[in-house]
Protein backbone atom coordinates (compact mmCIF):
# COMPACT_ATOMS: atom_id res chain seq x y z
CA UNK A 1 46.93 -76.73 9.29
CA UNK A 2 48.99 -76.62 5.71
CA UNK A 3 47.20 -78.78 3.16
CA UNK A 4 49.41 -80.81 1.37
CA UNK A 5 50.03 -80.58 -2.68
CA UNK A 6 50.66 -83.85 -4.12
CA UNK A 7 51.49 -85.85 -7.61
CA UNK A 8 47.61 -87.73 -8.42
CA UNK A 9 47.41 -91.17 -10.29
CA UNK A 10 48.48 -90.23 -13.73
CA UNK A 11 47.57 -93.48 -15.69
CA UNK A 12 48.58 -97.12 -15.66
CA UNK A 13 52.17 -97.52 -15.50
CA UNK A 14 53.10 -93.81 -14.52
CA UNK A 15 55.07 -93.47 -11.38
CA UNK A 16 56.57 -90.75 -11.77
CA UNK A 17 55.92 -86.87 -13.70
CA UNK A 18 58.17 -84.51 -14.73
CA UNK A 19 57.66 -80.31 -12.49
CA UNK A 20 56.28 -77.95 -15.66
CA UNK A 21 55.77 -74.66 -15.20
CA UNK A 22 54.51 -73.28 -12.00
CA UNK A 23 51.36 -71.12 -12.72
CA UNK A 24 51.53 -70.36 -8.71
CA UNK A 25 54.24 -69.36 -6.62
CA UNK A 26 55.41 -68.84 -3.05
CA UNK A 27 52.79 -66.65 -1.51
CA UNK A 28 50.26 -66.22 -4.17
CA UNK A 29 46.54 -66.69 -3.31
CA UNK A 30 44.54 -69.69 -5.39
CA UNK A 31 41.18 -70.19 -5.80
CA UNK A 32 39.75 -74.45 -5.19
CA UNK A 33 40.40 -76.22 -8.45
CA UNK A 34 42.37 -73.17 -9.68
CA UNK A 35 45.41 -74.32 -11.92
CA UNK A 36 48.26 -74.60 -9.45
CA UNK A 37 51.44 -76.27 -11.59
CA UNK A 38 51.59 -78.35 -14.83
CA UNK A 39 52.63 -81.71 -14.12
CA UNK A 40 54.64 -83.55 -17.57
CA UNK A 41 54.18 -87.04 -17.90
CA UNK A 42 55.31 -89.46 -20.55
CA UNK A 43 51.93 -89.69 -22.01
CA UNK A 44 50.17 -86.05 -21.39
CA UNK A 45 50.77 -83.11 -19.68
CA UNK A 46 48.08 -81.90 -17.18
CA UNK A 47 47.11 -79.70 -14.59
CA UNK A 48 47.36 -79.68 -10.99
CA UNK A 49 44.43 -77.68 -9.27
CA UNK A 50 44.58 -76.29 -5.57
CA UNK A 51 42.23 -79.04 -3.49
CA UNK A 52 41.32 -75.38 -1.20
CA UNK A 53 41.22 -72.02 -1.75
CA UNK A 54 44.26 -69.89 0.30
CA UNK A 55 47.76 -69.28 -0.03
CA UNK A 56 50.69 -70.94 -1.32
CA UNK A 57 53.14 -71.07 1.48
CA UNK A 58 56.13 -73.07 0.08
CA UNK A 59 57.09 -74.96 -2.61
CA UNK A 60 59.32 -77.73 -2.84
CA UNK A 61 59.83 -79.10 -5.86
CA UNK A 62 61.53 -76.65 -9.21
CA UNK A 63 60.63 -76.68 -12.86
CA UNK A 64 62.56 -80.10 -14.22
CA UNK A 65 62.38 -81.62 -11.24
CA UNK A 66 61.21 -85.34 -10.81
CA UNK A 67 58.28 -86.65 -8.23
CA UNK A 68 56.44 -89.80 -7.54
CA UNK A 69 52.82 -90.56 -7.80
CA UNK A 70 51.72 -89.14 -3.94
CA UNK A 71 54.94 -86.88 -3.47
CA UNK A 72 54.30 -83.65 -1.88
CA UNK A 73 55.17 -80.68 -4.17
CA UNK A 74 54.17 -77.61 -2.24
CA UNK A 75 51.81 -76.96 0.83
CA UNK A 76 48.71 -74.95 0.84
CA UNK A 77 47.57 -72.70 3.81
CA UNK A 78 43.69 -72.92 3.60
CA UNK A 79 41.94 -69.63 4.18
CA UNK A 80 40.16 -66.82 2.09
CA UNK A 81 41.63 -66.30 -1.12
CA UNK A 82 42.64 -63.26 -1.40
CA UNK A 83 41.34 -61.48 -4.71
CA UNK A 84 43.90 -59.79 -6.75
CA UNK A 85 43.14 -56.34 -7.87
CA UNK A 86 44.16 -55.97 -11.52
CA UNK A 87 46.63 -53.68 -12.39
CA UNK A 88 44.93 -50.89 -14.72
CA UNK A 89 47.30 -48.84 -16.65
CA UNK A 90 47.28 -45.07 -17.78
CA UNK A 91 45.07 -44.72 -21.06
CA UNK A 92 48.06 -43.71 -22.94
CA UNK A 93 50.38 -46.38 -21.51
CA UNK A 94 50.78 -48.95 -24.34
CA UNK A 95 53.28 -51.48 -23.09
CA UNK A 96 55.62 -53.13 -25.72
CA UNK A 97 55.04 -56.96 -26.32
CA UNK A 98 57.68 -58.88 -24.70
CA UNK A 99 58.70 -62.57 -26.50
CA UNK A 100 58.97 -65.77 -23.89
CA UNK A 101 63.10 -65.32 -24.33
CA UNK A 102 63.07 -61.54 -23.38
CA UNK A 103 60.59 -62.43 -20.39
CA UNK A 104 63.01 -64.62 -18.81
CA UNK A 105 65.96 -62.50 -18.78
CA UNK A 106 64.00 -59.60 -17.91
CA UNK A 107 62.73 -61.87 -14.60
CA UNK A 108 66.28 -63.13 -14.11
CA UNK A 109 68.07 -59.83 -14.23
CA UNK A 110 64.64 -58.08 -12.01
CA UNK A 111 64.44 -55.87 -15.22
CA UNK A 112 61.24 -53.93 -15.70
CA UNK A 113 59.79 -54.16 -19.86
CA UNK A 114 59.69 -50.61 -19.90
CA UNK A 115 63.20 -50.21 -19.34
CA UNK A 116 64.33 -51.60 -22.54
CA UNK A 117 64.21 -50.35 -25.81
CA UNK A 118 62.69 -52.74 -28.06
CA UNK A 119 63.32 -53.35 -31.54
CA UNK A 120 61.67 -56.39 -33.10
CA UNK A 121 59.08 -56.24 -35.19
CA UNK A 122 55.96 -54.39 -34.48
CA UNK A 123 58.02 -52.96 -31.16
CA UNK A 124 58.63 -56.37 -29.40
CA UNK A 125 60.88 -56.81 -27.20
CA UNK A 126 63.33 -59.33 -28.14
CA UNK A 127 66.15 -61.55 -26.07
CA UNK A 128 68.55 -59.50 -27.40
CA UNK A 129 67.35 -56.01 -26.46
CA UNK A 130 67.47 -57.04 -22.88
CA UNK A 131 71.38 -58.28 -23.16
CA UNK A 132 71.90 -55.28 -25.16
CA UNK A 133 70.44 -53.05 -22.08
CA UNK A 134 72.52 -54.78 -19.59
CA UNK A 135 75.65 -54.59 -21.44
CA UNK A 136 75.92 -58.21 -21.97
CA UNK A 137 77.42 -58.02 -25.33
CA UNK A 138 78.76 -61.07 -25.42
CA UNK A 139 75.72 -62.61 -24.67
CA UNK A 140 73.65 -60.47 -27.35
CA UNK A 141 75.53 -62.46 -30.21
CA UNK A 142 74.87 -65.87 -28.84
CA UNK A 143 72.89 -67.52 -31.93
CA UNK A 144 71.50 -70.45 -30.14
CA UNK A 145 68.98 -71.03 -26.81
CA UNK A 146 69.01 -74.27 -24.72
CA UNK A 147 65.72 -75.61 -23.54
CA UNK A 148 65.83 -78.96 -21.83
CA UNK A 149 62.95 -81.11 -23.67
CA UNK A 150 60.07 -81.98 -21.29
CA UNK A 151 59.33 -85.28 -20.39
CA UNK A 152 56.57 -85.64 -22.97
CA UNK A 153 58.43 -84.70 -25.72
CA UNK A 154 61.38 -87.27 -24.59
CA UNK A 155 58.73 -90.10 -24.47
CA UNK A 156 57.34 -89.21 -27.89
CA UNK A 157 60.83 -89.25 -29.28
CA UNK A 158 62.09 -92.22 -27.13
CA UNK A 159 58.68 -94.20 -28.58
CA UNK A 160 59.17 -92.70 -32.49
CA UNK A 161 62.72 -94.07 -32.59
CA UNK A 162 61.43 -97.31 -31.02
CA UNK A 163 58.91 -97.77 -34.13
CA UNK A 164 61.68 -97.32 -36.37
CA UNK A 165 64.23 -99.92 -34.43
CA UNK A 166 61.05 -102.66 -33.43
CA UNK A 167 59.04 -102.63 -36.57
CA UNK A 168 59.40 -103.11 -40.51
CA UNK A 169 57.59 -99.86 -41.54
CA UNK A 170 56.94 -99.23 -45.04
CA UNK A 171 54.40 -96.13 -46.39
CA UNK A 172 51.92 -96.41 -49.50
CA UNK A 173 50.03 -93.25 -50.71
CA UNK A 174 46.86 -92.94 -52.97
CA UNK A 175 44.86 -89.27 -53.51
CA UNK A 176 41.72 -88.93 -52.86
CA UNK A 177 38.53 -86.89 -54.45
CA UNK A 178 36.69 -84.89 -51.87
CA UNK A 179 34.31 -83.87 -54.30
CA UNK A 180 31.09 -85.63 -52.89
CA UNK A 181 32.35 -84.95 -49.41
CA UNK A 182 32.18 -81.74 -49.72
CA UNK A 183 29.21 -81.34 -51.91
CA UNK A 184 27.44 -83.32 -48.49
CA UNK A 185 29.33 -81.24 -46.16
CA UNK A 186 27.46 -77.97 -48.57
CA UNK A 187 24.23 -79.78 -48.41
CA UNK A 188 23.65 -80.91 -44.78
CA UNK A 189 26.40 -78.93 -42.77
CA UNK A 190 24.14 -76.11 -41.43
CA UNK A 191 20.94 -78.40 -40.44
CA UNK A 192 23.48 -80.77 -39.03
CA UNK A 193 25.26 -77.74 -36.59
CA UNK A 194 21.54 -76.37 -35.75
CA UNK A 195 20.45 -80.40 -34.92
CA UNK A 196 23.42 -81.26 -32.82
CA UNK A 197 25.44 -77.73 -32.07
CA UNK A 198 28.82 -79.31 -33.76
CA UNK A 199 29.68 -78.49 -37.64
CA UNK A 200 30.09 -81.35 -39.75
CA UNK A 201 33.87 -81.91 -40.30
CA UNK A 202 35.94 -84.20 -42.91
CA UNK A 203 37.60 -86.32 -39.90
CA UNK A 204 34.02 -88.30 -38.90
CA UNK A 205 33.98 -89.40 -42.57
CA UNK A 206 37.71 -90.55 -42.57
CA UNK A 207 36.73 -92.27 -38.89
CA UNK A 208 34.27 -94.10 -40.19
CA UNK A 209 36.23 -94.92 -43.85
CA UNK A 210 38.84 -96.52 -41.53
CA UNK A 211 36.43 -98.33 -39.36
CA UNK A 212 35.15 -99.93 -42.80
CA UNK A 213 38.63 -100.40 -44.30
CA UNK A 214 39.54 -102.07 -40.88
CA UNK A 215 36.78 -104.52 -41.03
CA UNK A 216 37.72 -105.53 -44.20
CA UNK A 217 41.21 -105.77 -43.32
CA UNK A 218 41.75 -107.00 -39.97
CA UNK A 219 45.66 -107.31 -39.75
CA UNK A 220 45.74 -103.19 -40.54
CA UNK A 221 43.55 -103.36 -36.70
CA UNK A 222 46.25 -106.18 -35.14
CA UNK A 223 49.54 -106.15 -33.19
CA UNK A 224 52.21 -108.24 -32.53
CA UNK A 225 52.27 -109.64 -28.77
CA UNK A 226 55.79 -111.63 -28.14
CA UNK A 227 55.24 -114.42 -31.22
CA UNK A 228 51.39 -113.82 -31.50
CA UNK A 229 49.42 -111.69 -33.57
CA UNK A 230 46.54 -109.94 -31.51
CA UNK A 231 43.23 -109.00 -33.87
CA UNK A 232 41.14 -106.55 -32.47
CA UNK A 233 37.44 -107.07 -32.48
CA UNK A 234 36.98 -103.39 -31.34
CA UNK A 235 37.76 -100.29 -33.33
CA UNK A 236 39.22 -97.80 -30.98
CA UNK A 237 40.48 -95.38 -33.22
CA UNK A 238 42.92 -92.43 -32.37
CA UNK A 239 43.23 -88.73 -33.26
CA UNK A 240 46.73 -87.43 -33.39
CA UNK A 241 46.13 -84.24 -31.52
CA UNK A 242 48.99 -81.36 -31.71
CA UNK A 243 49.14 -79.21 -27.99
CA UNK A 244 52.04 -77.56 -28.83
CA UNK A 245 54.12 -79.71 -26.32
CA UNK A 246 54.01 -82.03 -28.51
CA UNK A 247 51.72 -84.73 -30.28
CA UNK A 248 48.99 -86.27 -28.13
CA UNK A 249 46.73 -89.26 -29.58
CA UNK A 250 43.20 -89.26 -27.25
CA UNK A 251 41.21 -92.53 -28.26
CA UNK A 252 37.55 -93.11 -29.95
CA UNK A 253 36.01 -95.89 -27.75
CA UNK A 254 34.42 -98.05 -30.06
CA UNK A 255 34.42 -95.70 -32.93
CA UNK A 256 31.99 -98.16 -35.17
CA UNK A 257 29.32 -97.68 -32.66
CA UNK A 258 29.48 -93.86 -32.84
CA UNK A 259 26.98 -91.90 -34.83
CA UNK A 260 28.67 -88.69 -37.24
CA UNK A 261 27.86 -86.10 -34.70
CA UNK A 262 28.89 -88.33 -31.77
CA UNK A 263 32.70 -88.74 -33.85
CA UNK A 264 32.77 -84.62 -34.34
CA UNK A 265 31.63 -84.00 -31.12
CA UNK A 266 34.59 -86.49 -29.26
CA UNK A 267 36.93 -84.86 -31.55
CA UNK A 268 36.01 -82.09 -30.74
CA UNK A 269 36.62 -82.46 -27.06
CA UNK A 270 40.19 -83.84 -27.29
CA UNK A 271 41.30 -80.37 -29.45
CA UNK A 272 40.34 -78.36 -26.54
CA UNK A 273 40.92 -80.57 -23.72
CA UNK A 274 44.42 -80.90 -25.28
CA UNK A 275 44.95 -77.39 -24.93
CA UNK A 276 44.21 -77.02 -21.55
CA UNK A 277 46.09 -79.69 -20.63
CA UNK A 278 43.48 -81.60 -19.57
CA UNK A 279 43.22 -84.64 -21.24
CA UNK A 280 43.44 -87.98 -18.92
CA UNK A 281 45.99 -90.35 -19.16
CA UNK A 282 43.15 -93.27 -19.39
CA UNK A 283 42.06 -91.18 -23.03
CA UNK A 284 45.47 -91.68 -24.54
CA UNK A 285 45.73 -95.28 -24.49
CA UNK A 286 44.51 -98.03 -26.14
CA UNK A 287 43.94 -96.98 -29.32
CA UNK A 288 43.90 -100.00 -32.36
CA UNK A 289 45.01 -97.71 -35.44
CA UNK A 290 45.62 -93.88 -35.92
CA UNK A 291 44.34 -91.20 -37.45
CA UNK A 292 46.96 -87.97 -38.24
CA UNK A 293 45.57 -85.03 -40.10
CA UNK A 294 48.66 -82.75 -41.22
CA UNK A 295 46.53 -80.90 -43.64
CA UNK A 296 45.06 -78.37 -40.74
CA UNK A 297 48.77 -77.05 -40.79
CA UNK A 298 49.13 -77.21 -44.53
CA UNK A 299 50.97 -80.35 -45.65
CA UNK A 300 50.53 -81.62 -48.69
CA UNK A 301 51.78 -84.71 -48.49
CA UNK A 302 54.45 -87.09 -45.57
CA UNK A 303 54.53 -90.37 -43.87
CA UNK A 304 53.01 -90.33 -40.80
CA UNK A 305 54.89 -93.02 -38.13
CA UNK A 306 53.15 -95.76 -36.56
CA UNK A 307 51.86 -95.54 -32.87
CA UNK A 308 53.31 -98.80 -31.27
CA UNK A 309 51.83 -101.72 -30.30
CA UNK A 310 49.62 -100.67 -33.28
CA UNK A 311 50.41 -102.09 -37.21
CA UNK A 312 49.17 -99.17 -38.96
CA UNK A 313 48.44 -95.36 -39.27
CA UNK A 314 45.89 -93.06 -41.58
CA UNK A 315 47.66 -90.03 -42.77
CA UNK A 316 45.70 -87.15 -44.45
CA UNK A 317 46.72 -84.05 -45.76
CA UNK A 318 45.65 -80.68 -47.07
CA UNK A 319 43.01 -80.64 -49.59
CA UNK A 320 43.71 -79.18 -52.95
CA UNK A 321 42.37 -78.32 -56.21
CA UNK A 322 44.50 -80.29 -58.92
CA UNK A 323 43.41 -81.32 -62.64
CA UNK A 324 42.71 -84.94 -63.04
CA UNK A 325 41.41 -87.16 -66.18
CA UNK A 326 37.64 -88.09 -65.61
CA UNK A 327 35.70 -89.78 -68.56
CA UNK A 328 38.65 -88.87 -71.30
CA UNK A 329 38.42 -85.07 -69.91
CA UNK A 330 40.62 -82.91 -67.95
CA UNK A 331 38.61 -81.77 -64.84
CA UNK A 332 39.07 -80.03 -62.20
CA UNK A 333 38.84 -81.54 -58.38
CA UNK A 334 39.64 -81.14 -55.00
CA UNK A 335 41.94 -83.66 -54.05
CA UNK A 336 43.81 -85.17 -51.07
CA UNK A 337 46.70 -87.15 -50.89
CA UNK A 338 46.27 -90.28 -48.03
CA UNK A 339 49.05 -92.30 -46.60
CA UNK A 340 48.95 -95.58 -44.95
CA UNK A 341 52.62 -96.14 -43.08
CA UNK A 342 52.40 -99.52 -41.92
CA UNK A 343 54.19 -102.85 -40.07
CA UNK A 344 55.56 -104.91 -43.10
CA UNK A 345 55.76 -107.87 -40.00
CA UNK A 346 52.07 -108.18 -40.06
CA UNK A 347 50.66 -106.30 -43.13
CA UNK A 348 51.76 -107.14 -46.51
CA UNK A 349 52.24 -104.70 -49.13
CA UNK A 350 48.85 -106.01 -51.17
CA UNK A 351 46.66 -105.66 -48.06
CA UNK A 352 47.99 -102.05 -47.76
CA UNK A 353 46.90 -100.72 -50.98
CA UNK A 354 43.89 -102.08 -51.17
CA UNK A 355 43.26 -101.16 -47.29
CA UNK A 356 44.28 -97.50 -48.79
CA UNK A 357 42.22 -98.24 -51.42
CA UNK A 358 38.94 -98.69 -49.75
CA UNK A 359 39.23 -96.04 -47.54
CA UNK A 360 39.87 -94.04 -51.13
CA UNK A 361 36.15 -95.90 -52.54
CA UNK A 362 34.51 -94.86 -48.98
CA UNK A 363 35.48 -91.12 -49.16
CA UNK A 364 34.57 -90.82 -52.38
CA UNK A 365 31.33 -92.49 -52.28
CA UNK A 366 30.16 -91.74 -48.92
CA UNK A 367 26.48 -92.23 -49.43
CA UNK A 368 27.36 -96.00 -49.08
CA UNK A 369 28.31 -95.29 -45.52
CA UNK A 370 25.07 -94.82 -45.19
CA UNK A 371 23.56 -97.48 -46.75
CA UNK A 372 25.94 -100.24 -45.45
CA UNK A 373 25.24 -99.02 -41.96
């Protein structure tokens, strides 16, 4: 008897997902818990796995298409998977890379990569050498691709235009000396890997600056509710997290209660969960104030955008050796610019800077974390 392949809970207030990709089709043979389709929600995107091993024997729902929370996407014939013998090619066979736009013409027009001559760099086949072997030439000068936005990436740009319409956001900035970070970092960082199997990264000691910071400053870890203001007694922190779907932010439960290694090792855990598509929609909400770290892809210095319902977010950014005055000398330091964009509604500009600014005195004192523990 078919089993039946259906939407799962994905989170409070999700009834409906948005058909990915199908990593399965129409008569393929899955393994239990092997990766069936990717399912696009408007806070994650995740993975549906096969509840049985056998064969996909049809599919109803396309990639775009809508379906509710226990719709039934595609049946399953239970059975013996059967195992797919890999395709080993001549030794001397080197087939040309083919780019994601080439791939789907070549699948729409049943065109075979070594048919086409590429000529992109390093002999990939580009969208334009497949046109170009059809005799498509019209279509070999278009200069632009539509690609309908998935339903994450609608949500995150429905909710980032929201911030902007809702809330009073202003940004202030301070820079930051990572001198004594990373002279602890140099110290402790291989005895701390060997003792807990994680490396020591700069994000636990900007988790627990803002922790600190947010103590201090309690409207930075508040909301507005209706005409209320809401002040958190928890510190749930979140870590902007990039898939390359789009920006994900999993949450820190009770990030003041977490040891360093604890913090890496959570952070840790969202990166590659991310990737996989595995996060769960309980892990992405929640959060009381956000942490965005656009120096892993090199920027220097922006204004991050607040995560609503929450007042305020923690930008850092790339690290960089720049001379600065110390004692009537010119030194030089490894510095880091920091931004705090936050809700002018709740937080006024004073209680900014000097929130900014104790996160600045943490960082660059972070024995005391330590010591105030």
């Amino acid at each position: 008897m078919p089993i039946e392949l259906k939407i799962p809970a994905a989170g409070e207030s999700v009834s409906e997902v948005e058909i990915g990709s199908w990593l399965k089709q129409k008569g393929d043979s899955v393994q239990r818990d092997e990766p069936v389709v990717v399912l696009e929600s408007e806070k994650a995107s995740m993975e549906l796995p096969a509840p049985a091993a056998g064969i996909i024997t049809e599919v109803l729902k396309k990639q775009g298409d809508t379906a509710a929370v226990g719709e039934v996407i595609a049946y399953l014939e239970p059975g013996e998977a059967k195992a797919e013998t890999p395709r080993v090619p001549p030794a001397k066979e080197e087939p040309p890379r083919v780019m994601p736009a080439a791939a789907r013409e070549l699948a729409q027009r049943s065109l075979s990569a070594k048919d086409v001559k590429p000529t992109g760099p390093g002999g990939r086949i580009l969208k334009e050498d497949v046109l170009r072997h059809s005799g498509d030439g019209k279509k070999s000068e278009e200069r632009e691709e539509v690609v309908p936005m998935t339903k994450l990436r609608r949500t995150i740009a429905e909710r980032l235009v929201k911030a902007h319409q809702e809330a009073a956001l202003l940004t202030t900035f301070n820079e930051v000396d990572m001198s004594e970070v990373m002279a602890l970092r140099k110290q402790f960082g291989e005895s701390f890997q060997a003792k807990h199997g994680v490396k020591l990264g700069f994000m636990s000691f900007f988790v627990k600056a803002c922790v600190e910071a947010l103590k201090e400053f309690p409207e930075v870890n508040a909301e507005i509710r209706g005409t209320n203001i809401v002040y958190h007694r928890h510190y749930d922190i979140g870590i902007a997290v990039g898939t390359g779907r789009g920006l994900v932010v999993p949450v820190l439960r009770n990030a003041e209660r977490l040891s360093f290694s604890e913090i890496e090792k959570g952070i840790g855990d969202f990166g590659k969960r991310a990737k996989e598509n595995k996060l769960l929609p309980d892990e992405l909400q929640g959060g009381t104030f956000t942490i965005s770290n656009g120096g892993v892809y090199g920027s220097l210095l922006s204004t991050p955008i607040v995560n609503p319902p929450q007042s305020g977010v923690l930008g850092m950014h790339a690290i960089q050796e720049r001379p600065v005055a110390r004692d009537g000398a010119v030194v030089i330091r490894p510095m880091m610019y920091v931004a705090l964009s936050y809700d002018h509604r709740i937080i006024d500009g004073q209680g900014a800077v000097s929130f900014l600014k104790r996160i600045k005195d943490v960082i660059e004192h972070p024995a005391r974390m330590l010591i105030e523990a």
